[in-house]
N, C-alpha and C. Protein backbone atom coordinates (compact mmCIF):
# COMPACT_ATOMS: atom_id res chain seq x y z
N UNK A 1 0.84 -1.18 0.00
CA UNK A 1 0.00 0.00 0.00
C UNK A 1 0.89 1.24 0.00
N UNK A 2 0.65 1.91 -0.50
CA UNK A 2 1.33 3.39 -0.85
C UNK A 2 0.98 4.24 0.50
N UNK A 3 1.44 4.74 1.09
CA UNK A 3 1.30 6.12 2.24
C UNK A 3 1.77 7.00 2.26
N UNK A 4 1.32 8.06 2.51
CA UNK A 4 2.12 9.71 2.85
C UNK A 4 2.28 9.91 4.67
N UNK A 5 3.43 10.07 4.21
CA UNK A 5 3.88 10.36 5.98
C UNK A 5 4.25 12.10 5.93
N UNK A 6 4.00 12.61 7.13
CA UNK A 6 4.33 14.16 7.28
C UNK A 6 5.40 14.00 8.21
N UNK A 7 6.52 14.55 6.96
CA UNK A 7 7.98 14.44 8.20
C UNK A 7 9.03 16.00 7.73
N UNK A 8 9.70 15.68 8.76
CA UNK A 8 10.99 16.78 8.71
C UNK A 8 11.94 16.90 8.13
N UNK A 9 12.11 15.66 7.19
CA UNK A 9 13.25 15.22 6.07
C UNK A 9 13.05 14.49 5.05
N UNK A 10 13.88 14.26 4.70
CA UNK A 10 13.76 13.45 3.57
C UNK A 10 14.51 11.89 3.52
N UNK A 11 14.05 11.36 4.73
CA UNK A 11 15.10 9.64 5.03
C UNK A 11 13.78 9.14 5.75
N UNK A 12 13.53 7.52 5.92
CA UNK A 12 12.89 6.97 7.21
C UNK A 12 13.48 7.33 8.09
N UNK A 13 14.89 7.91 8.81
CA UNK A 13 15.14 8.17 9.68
C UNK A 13 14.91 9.62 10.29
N UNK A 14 14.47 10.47 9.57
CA UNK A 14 13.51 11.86 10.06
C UNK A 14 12.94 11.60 10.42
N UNK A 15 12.06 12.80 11.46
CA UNK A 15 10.96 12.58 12.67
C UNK A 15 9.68 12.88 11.79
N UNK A 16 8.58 12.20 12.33
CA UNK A 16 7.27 12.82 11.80
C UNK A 16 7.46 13.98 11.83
N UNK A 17 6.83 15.13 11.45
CA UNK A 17 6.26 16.43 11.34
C UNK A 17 4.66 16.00 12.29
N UNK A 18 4.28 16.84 13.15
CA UNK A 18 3.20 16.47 13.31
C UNK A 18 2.09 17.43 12.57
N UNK A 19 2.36 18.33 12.13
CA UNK A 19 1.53 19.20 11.50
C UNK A 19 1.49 18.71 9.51
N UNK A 20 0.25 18.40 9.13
CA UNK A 20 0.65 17.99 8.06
C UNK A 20 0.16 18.68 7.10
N UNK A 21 -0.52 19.94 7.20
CA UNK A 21 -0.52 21.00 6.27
C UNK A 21 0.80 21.95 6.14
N UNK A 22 2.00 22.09 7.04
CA UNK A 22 2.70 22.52 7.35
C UNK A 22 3.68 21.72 7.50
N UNK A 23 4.10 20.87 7.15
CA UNK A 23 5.50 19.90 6.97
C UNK A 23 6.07 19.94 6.26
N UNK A 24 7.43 19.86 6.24
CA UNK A 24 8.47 20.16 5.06
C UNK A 24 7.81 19.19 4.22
N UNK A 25 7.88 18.29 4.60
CA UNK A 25 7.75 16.77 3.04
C UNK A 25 6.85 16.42 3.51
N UNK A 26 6.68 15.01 2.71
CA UNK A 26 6.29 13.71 2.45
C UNK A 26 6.57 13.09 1.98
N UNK A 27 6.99 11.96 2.83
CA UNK A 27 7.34 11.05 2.58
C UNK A 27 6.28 9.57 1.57
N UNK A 28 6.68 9.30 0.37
CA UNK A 28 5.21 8.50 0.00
C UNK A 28 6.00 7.21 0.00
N UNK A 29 5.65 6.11 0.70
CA UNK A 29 6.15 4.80 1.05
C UNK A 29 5.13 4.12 0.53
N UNK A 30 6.00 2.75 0.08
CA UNK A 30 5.36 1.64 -0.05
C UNK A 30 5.50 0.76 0.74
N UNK A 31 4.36 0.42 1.18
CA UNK A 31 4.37 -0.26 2.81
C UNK A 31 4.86 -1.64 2.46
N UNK A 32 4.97 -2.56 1.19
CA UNK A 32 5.34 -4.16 1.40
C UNK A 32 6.99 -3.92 0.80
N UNK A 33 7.34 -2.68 -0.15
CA UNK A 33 8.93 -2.53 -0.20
C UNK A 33 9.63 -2.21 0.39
N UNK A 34 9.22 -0.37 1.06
CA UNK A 34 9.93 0.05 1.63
C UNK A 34 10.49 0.79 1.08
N UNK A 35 10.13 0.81 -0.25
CA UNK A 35 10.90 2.43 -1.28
C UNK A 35 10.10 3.60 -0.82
N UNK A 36 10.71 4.56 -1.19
CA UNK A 36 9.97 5.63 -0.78
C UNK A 36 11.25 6.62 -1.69
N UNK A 37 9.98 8.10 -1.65
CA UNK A 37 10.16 9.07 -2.39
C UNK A 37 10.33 10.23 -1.68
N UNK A 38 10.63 11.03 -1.68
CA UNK A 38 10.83 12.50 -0.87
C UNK A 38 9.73 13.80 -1.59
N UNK A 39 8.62 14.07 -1.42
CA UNK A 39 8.00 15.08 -1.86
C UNK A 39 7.36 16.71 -1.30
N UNK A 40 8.69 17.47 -1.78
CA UNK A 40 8.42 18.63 -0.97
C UNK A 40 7.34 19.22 -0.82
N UNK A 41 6.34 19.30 0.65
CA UNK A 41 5.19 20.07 0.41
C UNK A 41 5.36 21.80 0.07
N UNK A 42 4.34 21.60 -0.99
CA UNK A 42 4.70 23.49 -1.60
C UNK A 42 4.14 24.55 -0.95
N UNK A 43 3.07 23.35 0.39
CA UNK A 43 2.15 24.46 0.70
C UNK A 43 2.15 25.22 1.80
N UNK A 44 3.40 24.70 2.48
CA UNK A 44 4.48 25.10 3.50
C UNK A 44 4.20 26.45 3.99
N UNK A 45 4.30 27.16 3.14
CA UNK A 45 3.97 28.63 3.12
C UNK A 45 3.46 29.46 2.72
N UNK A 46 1.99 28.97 2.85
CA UNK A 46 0.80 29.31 2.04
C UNK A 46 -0.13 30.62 3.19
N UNK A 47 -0.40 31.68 2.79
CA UNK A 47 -0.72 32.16 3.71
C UNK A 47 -2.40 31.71 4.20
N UNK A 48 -2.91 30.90 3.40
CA UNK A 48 -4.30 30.21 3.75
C UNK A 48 -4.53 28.97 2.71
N UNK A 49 -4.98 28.08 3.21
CA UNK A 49 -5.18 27.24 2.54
C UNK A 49 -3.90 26.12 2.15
N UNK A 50 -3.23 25.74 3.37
CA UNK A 50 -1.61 25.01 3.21
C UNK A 50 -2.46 23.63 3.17
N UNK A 51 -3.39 23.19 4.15
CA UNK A 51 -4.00 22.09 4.36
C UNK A 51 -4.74 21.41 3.21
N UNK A 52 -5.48 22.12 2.61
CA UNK A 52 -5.99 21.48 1.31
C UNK A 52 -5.02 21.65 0.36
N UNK A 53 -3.96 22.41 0.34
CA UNK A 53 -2.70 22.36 -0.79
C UNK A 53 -2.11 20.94 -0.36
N UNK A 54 -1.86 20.56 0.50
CA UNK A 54 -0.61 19.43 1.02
C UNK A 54 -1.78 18.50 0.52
N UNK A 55 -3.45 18.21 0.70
CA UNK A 55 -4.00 16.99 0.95
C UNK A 55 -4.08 16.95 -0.66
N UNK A 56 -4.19 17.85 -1.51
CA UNK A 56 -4.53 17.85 -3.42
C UNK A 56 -2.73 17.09 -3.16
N UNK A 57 -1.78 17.82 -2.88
CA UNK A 57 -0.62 17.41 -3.67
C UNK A 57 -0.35 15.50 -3.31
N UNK A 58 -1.08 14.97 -2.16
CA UNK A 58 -0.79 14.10 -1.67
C UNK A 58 -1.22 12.84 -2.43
N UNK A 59 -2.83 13.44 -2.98
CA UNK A 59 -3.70 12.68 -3.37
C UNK A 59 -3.17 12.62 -4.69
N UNK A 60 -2.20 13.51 -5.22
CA UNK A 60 -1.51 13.64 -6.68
C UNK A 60 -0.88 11.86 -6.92
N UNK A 61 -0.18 12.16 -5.68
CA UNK A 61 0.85 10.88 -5.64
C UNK A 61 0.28 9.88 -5.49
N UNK A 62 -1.19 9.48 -5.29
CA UNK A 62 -1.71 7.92 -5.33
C UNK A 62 -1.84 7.45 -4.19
N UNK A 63 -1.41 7.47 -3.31
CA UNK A 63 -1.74 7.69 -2.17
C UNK A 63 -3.02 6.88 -1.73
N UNK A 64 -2.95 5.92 -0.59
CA UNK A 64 -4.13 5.18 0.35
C UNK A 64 -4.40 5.69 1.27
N UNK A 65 -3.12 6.19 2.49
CA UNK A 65 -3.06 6.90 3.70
C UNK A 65 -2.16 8.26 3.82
N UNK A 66 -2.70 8.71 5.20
CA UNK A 66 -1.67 9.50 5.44
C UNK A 66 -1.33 9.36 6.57
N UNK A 67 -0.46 9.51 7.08
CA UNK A 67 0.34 9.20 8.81
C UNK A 67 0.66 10.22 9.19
N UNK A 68 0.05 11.09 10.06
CA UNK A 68 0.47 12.22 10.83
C UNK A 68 0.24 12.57 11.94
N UNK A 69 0.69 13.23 12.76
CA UNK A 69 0.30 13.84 14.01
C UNK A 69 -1.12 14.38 14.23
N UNK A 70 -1.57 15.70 13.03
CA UNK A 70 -2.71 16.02 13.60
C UNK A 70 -2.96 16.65 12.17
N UNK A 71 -4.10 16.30 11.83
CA UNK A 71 -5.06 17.01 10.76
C UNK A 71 -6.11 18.26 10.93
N UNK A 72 -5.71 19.14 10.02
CA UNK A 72 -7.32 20.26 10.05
C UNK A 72 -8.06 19.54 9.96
N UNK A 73 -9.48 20.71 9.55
CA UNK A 73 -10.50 19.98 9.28
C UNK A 73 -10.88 20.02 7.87
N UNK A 74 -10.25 21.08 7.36
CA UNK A 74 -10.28 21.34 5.50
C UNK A 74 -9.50 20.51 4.97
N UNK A 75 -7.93 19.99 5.46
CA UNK A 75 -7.28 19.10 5.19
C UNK A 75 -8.24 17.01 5.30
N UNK A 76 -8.50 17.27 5.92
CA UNK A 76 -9.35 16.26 6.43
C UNK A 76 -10.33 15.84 5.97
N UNK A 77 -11.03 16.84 5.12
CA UNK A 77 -12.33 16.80 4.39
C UNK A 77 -11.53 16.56 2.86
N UNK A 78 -10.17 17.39 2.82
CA UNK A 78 -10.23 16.99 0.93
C UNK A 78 -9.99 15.82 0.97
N UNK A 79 -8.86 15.04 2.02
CA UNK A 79 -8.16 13.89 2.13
C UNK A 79 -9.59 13.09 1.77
N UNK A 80 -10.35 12.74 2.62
CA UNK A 80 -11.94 11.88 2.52
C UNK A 80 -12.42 12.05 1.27
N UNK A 81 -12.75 13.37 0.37
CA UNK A 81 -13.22 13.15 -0.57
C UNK A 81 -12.38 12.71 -1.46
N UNK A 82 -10.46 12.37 -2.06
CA UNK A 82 -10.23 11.95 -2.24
C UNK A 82 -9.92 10.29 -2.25
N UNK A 83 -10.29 10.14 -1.04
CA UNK A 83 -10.85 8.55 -0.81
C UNK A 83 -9.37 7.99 -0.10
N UNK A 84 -8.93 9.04 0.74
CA UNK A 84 -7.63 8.69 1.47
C UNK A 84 -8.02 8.39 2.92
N UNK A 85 -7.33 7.90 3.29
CA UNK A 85 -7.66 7.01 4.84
C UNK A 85 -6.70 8.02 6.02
N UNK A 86 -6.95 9.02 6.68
CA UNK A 86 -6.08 9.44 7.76
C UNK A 86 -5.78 8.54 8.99
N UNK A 87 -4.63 8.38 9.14
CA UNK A 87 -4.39 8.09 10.72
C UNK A 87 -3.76 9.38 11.27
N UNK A 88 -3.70 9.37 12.71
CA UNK A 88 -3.59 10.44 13.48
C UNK A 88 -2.54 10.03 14.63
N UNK A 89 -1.96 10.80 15.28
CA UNK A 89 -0.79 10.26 16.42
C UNK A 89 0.24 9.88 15.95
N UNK A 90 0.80 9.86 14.58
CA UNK A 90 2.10 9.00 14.14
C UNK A 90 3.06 10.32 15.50
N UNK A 91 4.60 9.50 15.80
CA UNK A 91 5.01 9.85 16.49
C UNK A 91 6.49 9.34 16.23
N UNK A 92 7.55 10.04 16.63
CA UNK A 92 8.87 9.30 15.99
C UNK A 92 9.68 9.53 15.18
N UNK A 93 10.35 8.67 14.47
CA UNK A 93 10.72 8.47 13.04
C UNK A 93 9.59 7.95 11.84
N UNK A 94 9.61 8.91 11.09
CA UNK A 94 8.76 8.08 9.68
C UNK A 94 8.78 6.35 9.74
N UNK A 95 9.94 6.16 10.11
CA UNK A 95 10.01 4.52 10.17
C UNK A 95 9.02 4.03 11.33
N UNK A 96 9.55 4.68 12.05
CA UNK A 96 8.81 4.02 13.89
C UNK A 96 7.44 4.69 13.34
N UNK A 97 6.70 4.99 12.57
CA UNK A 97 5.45 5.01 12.83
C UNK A 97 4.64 4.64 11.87
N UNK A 98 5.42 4.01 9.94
CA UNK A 98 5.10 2.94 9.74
C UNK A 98 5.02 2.04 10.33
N UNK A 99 5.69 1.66 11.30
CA UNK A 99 5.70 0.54 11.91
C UNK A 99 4.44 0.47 12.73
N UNK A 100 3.98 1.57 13.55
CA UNK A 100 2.94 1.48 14.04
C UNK A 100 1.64 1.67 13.39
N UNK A 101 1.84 2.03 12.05
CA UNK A 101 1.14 1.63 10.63
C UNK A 101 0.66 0.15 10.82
N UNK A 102 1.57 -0.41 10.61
CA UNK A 102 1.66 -1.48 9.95
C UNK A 102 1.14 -2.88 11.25
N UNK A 103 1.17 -2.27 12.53
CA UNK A 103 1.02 -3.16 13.55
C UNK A 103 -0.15 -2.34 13.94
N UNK A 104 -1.14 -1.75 13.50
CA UNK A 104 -2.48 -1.55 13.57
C UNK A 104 -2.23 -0.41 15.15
N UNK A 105 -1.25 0.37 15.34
CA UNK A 105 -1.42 0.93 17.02
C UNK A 105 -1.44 2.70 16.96
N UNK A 106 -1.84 2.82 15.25
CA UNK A 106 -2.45 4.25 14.46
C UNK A 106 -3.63 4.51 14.78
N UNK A 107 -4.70 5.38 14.96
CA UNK A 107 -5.90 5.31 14.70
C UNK A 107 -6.41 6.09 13.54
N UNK A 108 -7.05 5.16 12.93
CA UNK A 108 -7.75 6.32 11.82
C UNK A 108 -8.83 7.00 12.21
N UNK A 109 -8.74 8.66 11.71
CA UNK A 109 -9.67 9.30 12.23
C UNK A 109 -10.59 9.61 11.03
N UNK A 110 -11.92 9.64 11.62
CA UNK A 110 -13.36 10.21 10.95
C UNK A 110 -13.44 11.16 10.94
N UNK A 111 -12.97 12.30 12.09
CA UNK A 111 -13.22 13.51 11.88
C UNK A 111 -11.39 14.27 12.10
N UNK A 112 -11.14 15.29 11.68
CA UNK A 112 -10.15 16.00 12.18
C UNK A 112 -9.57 16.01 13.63
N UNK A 113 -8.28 15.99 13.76
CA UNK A 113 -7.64 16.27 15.26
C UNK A 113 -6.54 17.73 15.17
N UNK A 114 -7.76 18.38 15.97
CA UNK A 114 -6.62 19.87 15.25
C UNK A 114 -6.37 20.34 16.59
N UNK A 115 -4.99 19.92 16.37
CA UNK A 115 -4.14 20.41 17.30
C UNK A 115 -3.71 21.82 18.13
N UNK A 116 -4.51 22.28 19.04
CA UNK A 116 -4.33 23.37 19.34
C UNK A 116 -4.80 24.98 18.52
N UNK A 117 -5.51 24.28 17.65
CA UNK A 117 -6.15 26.15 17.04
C UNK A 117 -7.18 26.01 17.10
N UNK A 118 -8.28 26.34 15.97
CA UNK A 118 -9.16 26.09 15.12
C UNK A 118 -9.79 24.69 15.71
N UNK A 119 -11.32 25.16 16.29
CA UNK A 119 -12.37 24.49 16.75
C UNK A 119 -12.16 23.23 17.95
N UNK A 120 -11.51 24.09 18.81
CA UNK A 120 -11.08 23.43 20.13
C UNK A 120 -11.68 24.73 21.27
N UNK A 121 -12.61 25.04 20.68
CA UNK A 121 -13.18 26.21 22.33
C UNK A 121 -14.85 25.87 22.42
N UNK A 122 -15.15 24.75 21.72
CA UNK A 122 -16.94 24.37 21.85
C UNK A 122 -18.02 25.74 21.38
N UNK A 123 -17.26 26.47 21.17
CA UNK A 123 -18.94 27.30 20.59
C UNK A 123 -18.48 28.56 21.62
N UNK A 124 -17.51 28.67 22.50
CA UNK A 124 -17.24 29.93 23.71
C UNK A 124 -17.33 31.06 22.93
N UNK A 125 -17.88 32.47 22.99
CA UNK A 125 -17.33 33.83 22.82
C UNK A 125 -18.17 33.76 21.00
N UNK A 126 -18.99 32.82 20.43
CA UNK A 126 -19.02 33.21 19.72
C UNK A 126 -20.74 33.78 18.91
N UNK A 127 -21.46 34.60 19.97
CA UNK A 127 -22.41 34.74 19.73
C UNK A 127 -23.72 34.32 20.95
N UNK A 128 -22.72 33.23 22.18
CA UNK A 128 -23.76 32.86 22.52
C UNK A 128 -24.08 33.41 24.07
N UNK A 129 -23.68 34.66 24.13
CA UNK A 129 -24.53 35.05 25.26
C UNK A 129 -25.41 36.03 25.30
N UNK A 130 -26.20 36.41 26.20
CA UNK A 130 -27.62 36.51 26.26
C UNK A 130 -27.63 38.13 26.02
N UNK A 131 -26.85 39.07 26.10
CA UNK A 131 -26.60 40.59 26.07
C UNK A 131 -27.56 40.99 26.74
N UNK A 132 -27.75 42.17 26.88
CA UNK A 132 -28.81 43.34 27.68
C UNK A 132 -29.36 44.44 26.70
N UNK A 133 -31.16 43.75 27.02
CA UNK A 133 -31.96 45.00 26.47
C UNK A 133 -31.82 45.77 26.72
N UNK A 134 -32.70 46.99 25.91
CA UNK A 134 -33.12 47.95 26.90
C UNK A 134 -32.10 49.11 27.31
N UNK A 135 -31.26 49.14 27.31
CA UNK A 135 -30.20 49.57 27.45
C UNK A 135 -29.72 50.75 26.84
């Protein structure tokens, strides 16, 4: 099976990237060889829209999965409608987390895991309190 890993280099021995709209590369492996390719993400430095740039360029490459730390939710949605499978938590070396690929201890996620920005405050500050009539 073909995969995209979000890492910091260009070897199995680089660390994941955990951000995968924002990762130097990708790594696209073939999970029964072990070849793999180095593909610079372009979208690195995109001032909007890096997440659906990295998930189009990913889905370019053929691509089944992706292995990363943490997904948007725009990234997350193109990945799905491309018909790509996210796992979430890779951790390590690109290698050490094929591996946890490959020994099922990834989880694939249904919805986005966004790490610290964007839709982690439940609905706070945005409309929902009661203000004062009358006033």
């Amino acid at each position: 099976m073909k995969v995209a890993v979000s890492s910091t280099g260009s070897s199995l021995e680089s660390a994941v990237d955990p951000r995968f709209g924002r990762c130097s590369v990708f790594l696209v492996v073939d999970t029964e060889t072990m070849k793999y390719q180095a593909v610079p993400n372009s979208s690195i430095g995109a001032a909007h829209g890096a997440g659906i740039g990295a998930a189009q360029a990913v889905a370019q490459q053929g691509v089944k999965a992706v292995l990363t730390g943490h997904v948007g939710p725009n990234a997350h949605m193109a990945l799905s409608h491309a018909g790509i499978n996210v796992y979430t938590g890779a951790t390590g070396t690109v290698e050490a987390a094929l591996n946890q690929f490959k020994s099922g201890a990834l989880r694939e996620t249904s919805s986005p895991t966004v790490g610290g920005h964007f839709g982690q405050r439940g609905g706070q500050g945005m409309g929902q309190g009661r203000g004062r009539r009358g006033e």
